[in-house]
C-alpha atoms as a PDB file:
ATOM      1  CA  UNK A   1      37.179  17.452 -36.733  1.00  0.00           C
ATOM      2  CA  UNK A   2      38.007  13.701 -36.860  1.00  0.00           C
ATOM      3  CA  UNK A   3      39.762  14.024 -33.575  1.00  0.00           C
ATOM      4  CA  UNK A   4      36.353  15.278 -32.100  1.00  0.00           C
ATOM      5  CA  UNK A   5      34.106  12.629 -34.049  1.00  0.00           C
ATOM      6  CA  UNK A   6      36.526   9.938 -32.468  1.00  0.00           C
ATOM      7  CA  UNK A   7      36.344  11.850 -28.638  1.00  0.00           C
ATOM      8  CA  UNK A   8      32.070  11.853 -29.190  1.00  0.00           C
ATOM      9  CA  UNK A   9      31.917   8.514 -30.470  1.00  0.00           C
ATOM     10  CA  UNK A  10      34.323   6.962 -27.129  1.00  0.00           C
ATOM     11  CA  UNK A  11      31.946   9.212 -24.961  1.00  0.00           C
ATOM     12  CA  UNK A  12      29.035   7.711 -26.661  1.00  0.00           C
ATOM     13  CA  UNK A  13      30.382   3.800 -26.530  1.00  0.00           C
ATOM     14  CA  UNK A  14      32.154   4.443 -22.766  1.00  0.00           C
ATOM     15  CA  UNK A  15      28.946   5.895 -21.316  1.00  0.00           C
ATOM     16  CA  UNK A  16      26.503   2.936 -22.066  1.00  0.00           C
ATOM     17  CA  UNK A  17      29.223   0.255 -21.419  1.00  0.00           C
ATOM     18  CA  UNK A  18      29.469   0.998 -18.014  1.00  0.00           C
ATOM     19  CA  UNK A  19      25.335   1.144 -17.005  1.00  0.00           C
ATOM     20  CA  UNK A  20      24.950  -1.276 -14.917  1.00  0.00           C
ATOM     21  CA  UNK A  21      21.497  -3.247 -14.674  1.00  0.00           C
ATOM     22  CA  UNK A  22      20.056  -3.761 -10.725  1.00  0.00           C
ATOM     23  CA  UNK A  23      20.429  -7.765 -11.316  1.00  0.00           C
ATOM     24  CA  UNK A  24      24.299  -6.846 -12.182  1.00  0.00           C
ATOM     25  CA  UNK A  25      24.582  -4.194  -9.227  1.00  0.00           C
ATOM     26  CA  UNK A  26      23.114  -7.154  -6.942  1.00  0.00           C
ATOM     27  CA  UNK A  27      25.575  -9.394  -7.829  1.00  0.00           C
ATOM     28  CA  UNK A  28      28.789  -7.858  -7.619  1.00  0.00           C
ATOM     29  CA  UNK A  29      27.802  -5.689  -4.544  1.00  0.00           C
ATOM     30  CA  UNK A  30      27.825  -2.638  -5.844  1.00  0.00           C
ATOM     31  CA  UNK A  31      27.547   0.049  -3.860  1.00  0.00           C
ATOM     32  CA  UNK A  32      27.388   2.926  -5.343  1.00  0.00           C
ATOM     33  CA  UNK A  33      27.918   4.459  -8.786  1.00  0.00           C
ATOM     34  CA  UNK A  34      29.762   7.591 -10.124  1.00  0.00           C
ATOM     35  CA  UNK A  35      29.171   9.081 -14.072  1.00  0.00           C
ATOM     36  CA  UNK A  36      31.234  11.534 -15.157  1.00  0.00           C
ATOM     37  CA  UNK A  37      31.896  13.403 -18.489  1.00  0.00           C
ATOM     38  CA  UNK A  38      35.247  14.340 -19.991  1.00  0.00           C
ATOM     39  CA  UNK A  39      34.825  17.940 -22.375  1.00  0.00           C
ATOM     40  CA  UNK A  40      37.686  19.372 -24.057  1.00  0.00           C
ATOM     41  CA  UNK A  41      36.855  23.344 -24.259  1.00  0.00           C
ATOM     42  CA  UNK A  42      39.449  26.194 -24.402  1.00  0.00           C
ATOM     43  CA  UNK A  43      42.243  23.986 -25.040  1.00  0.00           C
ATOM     44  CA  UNK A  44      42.075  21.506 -22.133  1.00  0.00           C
ATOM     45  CA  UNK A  45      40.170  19.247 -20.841  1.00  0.00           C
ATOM     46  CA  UNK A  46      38.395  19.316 -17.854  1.00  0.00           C
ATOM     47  CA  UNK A  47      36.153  16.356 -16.098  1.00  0.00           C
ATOM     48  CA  UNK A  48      33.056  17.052 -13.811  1.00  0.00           C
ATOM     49  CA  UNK A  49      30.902  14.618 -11.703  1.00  0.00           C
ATOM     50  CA  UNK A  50      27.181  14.143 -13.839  1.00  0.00           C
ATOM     51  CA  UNK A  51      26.023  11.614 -11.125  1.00  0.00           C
ATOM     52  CA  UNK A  52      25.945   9.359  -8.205  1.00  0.00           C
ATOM     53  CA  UNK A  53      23.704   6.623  -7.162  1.00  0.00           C
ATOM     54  CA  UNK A  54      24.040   4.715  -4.391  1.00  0.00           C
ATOM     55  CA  UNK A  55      22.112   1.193  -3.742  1.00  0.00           C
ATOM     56  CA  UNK A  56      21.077  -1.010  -1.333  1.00  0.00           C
ATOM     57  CA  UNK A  57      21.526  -4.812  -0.942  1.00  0.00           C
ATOM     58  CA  UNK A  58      19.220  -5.901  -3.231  1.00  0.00           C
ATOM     59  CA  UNK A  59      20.344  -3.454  -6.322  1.00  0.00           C
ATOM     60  CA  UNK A  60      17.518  -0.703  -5.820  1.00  0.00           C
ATOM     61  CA  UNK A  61      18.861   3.016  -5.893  1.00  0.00           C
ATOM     62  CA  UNK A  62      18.176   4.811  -2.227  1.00  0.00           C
ATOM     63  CA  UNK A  63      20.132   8.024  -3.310  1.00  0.00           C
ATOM     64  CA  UNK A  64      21.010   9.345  -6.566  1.00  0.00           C
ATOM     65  CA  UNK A  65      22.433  13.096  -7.030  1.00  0.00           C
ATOM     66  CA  UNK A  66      22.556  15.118 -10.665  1.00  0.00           C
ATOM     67  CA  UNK A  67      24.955  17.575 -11.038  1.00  0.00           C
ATOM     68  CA  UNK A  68      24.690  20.794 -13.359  1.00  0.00           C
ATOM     69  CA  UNK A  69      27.951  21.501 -16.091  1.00  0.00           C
ATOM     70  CA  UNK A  70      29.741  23.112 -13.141  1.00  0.00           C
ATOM     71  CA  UNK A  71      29.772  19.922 -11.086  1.00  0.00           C
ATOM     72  CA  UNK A  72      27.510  21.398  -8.403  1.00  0.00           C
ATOM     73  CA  UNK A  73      24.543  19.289  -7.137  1.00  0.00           C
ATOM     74  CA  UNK A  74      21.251  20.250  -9.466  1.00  0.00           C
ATOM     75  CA  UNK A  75      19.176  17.751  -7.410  1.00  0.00           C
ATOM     76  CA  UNK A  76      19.326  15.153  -4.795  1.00  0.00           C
ATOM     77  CA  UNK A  77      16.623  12.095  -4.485  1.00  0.00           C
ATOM     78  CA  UNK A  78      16.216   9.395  -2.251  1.00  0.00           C
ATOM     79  CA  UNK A  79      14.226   6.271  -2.529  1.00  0.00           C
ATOM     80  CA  UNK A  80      12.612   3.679   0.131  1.00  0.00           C
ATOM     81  CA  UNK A  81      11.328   0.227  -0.896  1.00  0.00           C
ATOM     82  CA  UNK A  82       8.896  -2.265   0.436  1.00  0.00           C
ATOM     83  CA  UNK A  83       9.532  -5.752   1.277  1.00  0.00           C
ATOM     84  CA  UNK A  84       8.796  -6.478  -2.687  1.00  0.00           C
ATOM     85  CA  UNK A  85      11.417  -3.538  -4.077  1.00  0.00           C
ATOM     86  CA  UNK A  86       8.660  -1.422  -4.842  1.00  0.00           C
ATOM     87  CA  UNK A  87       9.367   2.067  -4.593  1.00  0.00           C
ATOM     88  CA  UNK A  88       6.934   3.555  -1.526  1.00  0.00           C
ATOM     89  CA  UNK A  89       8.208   6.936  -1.000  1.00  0.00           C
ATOM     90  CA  UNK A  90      10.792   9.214  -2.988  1.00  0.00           C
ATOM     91  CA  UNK A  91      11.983  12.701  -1.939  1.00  0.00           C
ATOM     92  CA  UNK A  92      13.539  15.230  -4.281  1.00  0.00           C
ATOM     93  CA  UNK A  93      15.887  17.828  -2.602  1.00  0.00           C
ATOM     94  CA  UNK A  94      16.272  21.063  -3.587  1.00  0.00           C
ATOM     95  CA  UNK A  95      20.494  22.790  -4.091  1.00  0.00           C
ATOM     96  CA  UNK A  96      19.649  24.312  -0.697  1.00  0.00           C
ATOM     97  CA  UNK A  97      19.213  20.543   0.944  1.00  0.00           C
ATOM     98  CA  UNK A  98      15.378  20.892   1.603  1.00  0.00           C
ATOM     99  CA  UNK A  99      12.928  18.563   0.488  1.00  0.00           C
ATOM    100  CA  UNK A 100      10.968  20.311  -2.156  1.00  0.00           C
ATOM    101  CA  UNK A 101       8.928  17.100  -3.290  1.00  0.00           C
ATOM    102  CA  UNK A 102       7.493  14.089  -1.585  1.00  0.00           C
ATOM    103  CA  UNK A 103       5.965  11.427  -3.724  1.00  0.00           C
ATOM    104  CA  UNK A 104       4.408   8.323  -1.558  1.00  0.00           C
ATOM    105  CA  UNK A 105       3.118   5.203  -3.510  1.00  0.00           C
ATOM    106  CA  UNK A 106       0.920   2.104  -2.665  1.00  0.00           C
ATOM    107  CA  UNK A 107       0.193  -1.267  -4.178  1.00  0.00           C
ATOM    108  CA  UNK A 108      -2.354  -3.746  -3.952  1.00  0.00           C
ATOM    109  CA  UNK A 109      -1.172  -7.720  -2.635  1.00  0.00           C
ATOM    110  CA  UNK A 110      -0.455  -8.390  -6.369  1.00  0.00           C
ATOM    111  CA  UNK A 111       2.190  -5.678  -6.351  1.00  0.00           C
ATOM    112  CA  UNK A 112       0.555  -3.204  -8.609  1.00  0.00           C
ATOM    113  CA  UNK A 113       0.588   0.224  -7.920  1.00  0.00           C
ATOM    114  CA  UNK A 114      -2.780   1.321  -6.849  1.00  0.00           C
ATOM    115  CA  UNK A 115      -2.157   4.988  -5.517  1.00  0.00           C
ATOM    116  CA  UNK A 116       0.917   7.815  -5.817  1.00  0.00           C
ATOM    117  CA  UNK A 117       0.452  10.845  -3.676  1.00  0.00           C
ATOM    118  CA  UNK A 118       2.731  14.255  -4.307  1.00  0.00           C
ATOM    119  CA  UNK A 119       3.457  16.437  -2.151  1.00  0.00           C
ATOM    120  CA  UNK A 120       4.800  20.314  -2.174  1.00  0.00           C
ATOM    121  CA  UNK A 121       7.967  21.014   0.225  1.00  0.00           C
ATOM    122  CA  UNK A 122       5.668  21.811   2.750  1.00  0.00           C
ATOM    123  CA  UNK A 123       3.796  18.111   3.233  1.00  0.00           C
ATOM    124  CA  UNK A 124       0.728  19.769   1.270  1.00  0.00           C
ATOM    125  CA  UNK A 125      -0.830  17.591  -0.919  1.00  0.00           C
ATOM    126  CA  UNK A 126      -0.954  18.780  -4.748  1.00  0.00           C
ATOM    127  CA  UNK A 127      -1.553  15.655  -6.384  1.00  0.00           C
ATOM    128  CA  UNK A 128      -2.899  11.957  -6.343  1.00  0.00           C
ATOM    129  CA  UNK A 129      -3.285   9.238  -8.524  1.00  0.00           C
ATOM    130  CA  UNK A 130      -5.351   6.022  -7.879  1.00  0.00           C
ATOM    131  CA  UNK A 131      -4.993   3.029 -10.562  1.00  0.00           C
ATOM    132  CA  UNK A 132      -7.503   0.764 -10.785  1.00  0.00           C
ATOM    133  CA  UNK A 133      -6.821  -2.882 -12.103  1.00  0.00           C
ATOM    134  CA  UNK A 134      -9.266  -6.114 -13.698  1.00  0.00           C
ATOM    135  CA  UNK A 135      -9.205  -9.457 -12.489  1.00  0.00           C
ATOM    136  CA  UNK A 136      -6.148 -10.062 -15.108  1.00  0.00           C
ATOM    137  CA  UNK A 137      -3.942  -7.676 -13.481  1.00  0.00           C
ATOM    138  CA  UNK A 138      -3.904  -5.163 -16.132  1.00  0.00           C
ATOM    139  CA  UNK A 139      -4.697  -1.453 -15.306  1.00  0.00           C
ATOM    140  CA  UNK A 140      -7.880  -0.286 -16.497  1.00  0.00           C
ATOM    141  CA  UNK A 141      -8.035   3.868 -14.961  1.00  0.00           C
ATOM    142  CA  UNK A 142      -5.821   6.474 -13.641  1.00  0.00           C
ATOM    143  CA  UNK A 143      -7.384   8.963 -12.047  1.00  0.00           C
ATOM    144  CA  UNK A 144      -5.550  12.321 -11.176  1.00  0.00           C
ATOM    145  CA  UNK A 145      -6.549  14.799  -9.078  1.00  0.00           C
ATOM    146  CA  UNK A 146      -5.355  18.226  -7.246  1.00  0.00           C
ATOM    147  CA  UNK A 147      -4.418  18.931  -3.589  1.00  0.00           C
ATOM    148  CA  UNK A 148      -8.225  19.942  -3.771  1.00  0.00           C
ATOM    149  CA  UNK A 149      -8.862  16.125  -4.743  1.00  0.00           C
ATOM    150  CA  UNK A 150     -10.801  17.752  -7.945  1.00  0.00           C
ATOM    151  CA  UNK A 151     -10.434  15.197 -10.586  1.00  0.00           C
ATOM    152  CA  UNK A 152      -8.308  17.039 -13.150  1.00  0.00           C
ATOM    153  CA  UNK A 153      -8.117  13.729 -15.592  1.00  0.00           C
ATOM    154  CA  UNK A 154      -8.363  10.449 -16.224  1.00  0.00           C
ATOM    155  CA  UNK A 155      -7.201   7.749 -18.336  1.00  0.00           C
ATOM    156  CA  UNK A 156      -8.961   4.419 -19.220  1.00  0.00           C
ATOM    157  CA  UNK A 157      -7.619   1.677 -20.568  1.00  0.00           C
ATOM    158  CA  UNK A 158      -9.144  -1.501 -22.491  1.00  0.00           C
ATOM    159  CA  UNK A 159      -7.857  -4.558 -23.834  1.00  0.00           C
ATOM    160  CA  UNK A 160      -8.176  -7.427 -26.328  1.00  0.00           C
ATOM    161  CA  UNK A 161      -8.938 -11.271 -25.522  1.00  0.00           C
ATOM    162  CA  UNK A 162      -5.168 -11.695 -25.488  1.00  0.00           C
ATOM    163  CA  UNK A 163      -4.999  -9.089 -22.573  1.00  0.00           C
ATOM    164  CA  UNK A 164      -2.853  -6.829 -25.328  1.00  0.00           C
ATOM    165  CA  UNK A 165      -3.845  -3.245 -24.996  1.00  0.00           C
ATOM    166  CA  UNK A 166      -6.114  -2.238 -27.457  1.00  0.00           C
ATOM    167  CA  UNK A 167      -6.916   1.639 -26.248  1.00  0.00           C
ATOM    168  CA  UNK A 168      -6.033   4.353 -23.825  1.00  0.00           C
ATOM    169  CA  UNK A 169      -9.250   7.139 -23.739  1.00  0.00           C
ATOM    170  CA  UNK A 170      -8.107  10.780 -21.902  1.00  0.00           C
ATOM    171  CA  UNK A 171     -10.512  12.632 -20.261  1.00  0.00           C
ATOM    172  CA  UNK A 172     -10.711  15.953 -18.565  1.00  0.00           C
ATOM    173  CA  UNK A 173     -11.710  17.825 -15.730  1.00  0.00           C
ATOM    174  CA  UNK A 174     -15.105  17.855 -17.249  1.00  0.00           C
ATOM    175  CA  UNK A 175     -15.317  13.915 -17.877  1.00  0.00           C
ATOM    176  CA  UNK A 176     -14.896  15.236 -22.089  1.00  0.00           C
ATOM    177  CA  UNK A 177     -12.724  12.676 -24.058  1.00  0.00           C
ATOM    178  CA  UNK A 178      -9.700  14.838 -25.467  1.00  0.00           C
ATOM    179  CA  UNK A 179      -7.524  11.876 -26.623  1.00  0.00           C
ATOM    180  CA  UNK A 180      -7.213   8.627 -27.610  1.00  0.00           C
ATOM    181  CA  UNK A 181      -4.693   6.108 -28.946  1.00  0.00           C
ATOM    182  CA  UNK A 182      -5.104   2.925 -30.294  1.00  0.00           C
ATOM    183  CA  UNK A 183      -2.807   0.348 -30.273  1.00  0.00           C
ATOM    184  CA  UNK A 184      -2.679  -2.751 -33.553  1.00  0.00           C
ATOM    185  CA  UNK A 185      -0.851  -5.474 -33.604  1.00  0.00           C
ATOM    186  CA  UNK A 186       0.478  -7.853 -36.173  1.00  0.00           C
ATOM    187  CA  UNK A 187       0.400 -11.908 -35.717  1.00  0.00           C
END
Protein backbone atom coordinates (compact mmCIF):
# COMPACT_ATOMS: atom_id res chain seq x y z
CA UNK A 1 0.00 0.00 0.00
CA UNK A 2 2.89 2.43 0.70
CA UNK A 3 4.51 1.35 -2.49
CA UNK A 4 1.27 2.57 -4.32
CA UNK A 5 0.83 5.88 -2.15
CA UNK A 6 4.57 6.63 -3.20
CA UNK A 7 3.78 5.53 -7.26
CA UNK A 8 0.34 8.11 -6.97
CA UNK A 9 2.06 10.73 -5.24
CA UNK A 10 5.33 10.73 -8.18
CA UNK A 11 2.39 10.58 -10.78
CA UNK A 12 0.77 13.41 -9.06
CA UNK A 13 4.20 15.67 -8.56
CA UNK A 14 5.71 14.37 -12.27
CA UNK A 15 2.50 15.30 -14.09
CA UNK A 16 2.26 19.07 -13.08
CA UNK A 17 6.10 19.56 -13.18
CA UNK A 18 6.29 19.08 -16.64
CA UNK A 19 3.08 21.58 -17.90
CA UNK A 20 4.51 23.88 -19.64
CA UNK A 21 3.01 27.56 -19.81
CA UNK A 22 2.70 29.15 -23.72
CA UNK A 23 5.33 32.02 -22.55
CA UNK A 24 7.71 28.86 -21.60
CA UNK A 25 6.73 26.83 -24.88
CA UNK A 26 7.65 30.23 -26.80
CA UNK A 27 10.82 30.42 -25.47
CA UNK A 28 12.46 27.25 -25.70
CA UNK A 29 10.78 26.38 -29.11
CA UNK A 30 8.80 23.87 -28.25
CA UNK A 31 7.22 22.08 -30.60
CA UNK A 32 5.17 19.80 -29.55
CA UNK A 33 4.21 18.01 -26.33
CA UNK A 34 3.61 14.31 -25.35
CA UNK A 35 1.72 13.21 -21.69
CA UNK A 36 1.73 9.93 -20.84
CA UNK A 37 0.69 7.80 -17.77
CA UNK A 38 2.56 4.90 -16.22
CA UNK A 39 -0.25 2.14 -14.40
CA UNK A 40 0.92 -0.86 -12.77
CA UNK A 41 -2.15 -3.49 -13.18
CA UNK A 42 -1.83 -7.33 -13.28
CA UNK A 43 1.61 -7.36 -12.18
CA UNK A 44 3.35 -5.08 -14.71
CA UNK A 45 3.38 -2.04 -15.78
CA UNK A 46 2.34 -0.78 -18.85
CA UNK A 47 2.58 3.05 -20.30
CA UNK A 48 0.03 4.58 -22.84
CA UNK A 49 0.07 7.97 -24.71
CA UNK A 50 -2.86 10.46 -22.75
CA UNK A 51 -1.89 13.37 -25.14
CA UNK A 52 -0.21 15.41 -27.71
CA UNK A 53 -0.19 19.01 -28.49
CA UNK A 54 1.58 20.52 -30.94
CA UNK A 55 2.27 24.52 -31.20
CA UNK A 56 3.10 27.07 -33.33
CA UNK A 57 5.79 29.81 -33.16
CA UNK A 58 4.32 31.91 -30.88
CA UNK A 59 3.33 29.06 -28.10
CA UNK A 60 -0.49 28.67 -29.15
CA UNK A 61 -1.67 24.91 -29.52
CA UNK A 62 -2.81 24.20 -33.44
CA UNK A 63 -3.34 20.39 -32.70
CA UNK A 64 -3.87 18.57 -29.62
CA UNK A 65 -5.07 14.71 -29.61
CA UNK A 66 -6.67 12.77 -26.29
CA UNK A 67 -6.31 9.34 -26.13
CA UNK A 68 -8.76 6.79 -24.30
CA UNK A 69 -6.97 4.03 -21.51
CA UNK A 70 -6.14 1.89 -24.55
CA UNK A 71 -3.93 4.54 -26.13
CA UNK A 72 -6.24 4.97 -29.12
CA UNK A 73 -7.15 8.54 -30.25
CA UNK A 74 -10.63 9.62 -28.28
CA UNK A 75 -10.49 13.02 -30.08
CA UNK A 76 -8.46 15.17 -32.29
CA UNK A 77 -8.71 19.25 -32.32
CA UNK A 78 -7.11 21.79 -34.17
CA UNK A 79 -6.84 25.45 -33.58
CA UNK A 80 -6.20 28.68 -35.93
CA UNK A 81 -5.27 32.10 -34.51
CA UNK A 82 -5.51 35.65 -35.62
CA UNK A 83 -2.80 38.07 -35.92
CA UNK A 84 -3.47 38.79 -31.94
CA UNK A 85 -3.36 34.77 -30.83
CA UNK A 86 -6.91 34.74 -30.53
CA UNK A 87 -8.41 31.58 -31.23
CA UNK A 88 -10.82 32.13 -34.61
CA UNK A 89 -11.78 28.73 -35.53
CA UNK A 90 -11.38 25.20 -33.74
CA UNK A 91 -12.39 21.81 -35.20
CA UNK A 92 -13.00 18.69 -33.14
CA UNK A 93 -12.49 15.34 -35.03
CA UNK A 94 -14.26 12.48 -34.49
CA UNK A 95 -12.04 8.50 -33.99
CA UNK A 96 -13.17 8.07 -37.61
CA UNK A 97 -11.03 11.43 -38.72
CA UNK A 98 -14.17 13.56 -39.65
CA UNK A 99 -14.85 16.80 -38.36
CA UNK A 100 -17.80 16.43 -36.11
CA UNK A 101 -17.62 20.12 -34.66
CA UNK A 102 -16.72 23.50 -36.00
CA UNK A 103 -16.61 26.37 -33.60
CA UNK A 104 -15.68 29.93 -35.40
CA UNK A 105 -15.08 33.02 -33.11
CA UNK A 106 -14.84 36.87 -33.63
CA UNK A 107 -13.58 39.85 -31.71
CA UNK A 108 -14.07 43.38 -31.73
CA UNK A 109 -10.57 45.88 -32.40
CA UNK A 110 -10.10 45.69 -28.58
CA UNK A 111 -9.64 41.93 -28.82
CA UNK A 112 -12.72 40.82 -27.03
CA UNK A 113 -14.66 38.16 -28.20
CA UNK A 114 -17.84 39.44 -29.61
CA UNK A 115 -19.37 36.27 -31.40
CA UNK A 116 -18.69 32.14 -31.32
CA UNK A 117 -20.59 30.21 -33.89
CA UNK A 118 -20.93 26.08 -33.62
CA UNK A 119 -21.39 24.08 -36.01
CA UNK A 120 -22.66 20.21 -36.46
CA UNK A 121 -20.27 17.90 -38.74
CA UNK A 122 -22.23 18.87 -41.48
CA UNK A 123 -21.41 22.96 -41.55
CA UNK A 124 -25.09 23.39 -40.02
CA UNK A 125 -25.30 25.89 -37.64
CA UNK A 126 -26.62 24.75 -34.03
CA UNK A 127 -25.42 27.45 -32.01
CA UNK A 128 -24.26 31.18 -31.61
CA UNK A 129 -23.21 33.39 -29.09
CA UNK A 130 -22.82 37.24 -29.40
CA UNK A 131 -21.10 39.17 -26.31
CA UNK A 132 -21.74 42.47 -25.91
CA UNK A 133 -19.19 44.82 -24.06
CA UNK A 134 -19.38 48.74 -22.17
CA UNK A 135 -17.16 51.43 -22.89
CA UNK A 136 -14.74 49.83 -20.04
CA UNK A 137 -14.22 46.73 -21.85
CA UNK A 138 -16.05 44.52 -19.58
CA UNK A 139 -18.80 42.15 -20.97
CA UNK A 140 -22.16 43.10 -20.14
CA UNK A 141 -24.58 40.04 -22.25
CA UNK A 142 -24.23 36.73 -23.80
CA UNK A 143 -26.75 35.86 -25.81
CA UNK A 144 -27.20 32.16 -27.04
CA UNK A 145 -29.20 30.98 -29.52
CA UNK A 146 -30.08 27.69 -31.74
CA UNK A 147 -29.28 26.84 -35.40
CA UNK A 148 -32.91 28.36 -35.59
CA UNK A 149 -31.25 31.68 -34.13
CA UNK A 150 -34.18 31.35 -31.31
CA UNK A 151 -32.70 32.93 -28.31
CA UNK A 152 -32.48 29.99 -25.91
CA UNK A 153 -30.66 32.29 -23.02
CA UNK A 154 -28.96 34.97 -21.95
CA UNK A 155 -26.70 36.22 -19.42
CA UNK A 156 -26.21 39.85 -18.18
CA UNK A 157 -23.68 41.09 -16.38
CA UNK A 158 -23.22 44.37 -14.12
CA UNK A 159 -20.55 45.89 -12.29
CA UNK A 160 -19.41 48.15 -9.44
CA UNK A 161 -17.59 51.70 -9.74
CA UNK A 162 -14.36 49.73 -9.49
CA UNK A 163 -15.41 47.80 -12.73
CA UNK A 164 -15.44 44.49 -10.20
CA UNK A 165 -18.33 42.31 -11.09
CA UNK A 166 -21.05 42.72 -8.93
CA UNK A 167 -23.85 40.25 -10.72
CA UNK A 168 -24.47 37.76 -13.45
CA UNK A 169 -28.67 37.55 -14.11
CA UNK A 170 -29.71 34.12 -16.37
CA UNK A 171 -32.50 34.26 -18.40
CA UNK A 172 -34.43 31.90 -20.55
CA UNK A 173 -35.97 31.26 -23.67
CA UNK A 174 -38.86 33.20 -22.38
CA UNK A 175 -36.75 36.38 -21.21
CA UNK A 176 -37.77 34.76 -17.21
CA UNK A 177 -34.78 35.30 -14.78
CA UNK A 178 -33.88 31.64 -13.51
CA UNK A 179 -30.54 32.55 -11.83
CA UNK A 180 -28.47 34.84 -10.38
CA UNK A 181 -25.15 35.17 -8.55
CA UNK A 182 -23.73 37.83 -6.80
CA UNK A 183 -20.37 38.45 -6.32
CA UNK A 184 -18.84 40.56 -2.63
CA UNK A 185 -15.77 41.58 -2.09
CA UNK A 186 -13.63 42.44 0.86
CA UNK A 187 -11.20 45.71 0.97
Amino acid sequence: MRFFFIIVVFSLITSNAFSQSKKEIKKNGINSSTSTVTKFKDGKWSTIKDSFEKFDRSGNTIERFTYNKMGDVKRRETFTYNKNNDVIEEISYGTDGKIRRKVKIKYNAQNDKIEETTYDANDKLIRKRNYKFNAFGEKTEELTSNGNNNITKKITYTYDKKGMRTARKTFDKDGKLVNTKKYIYDY
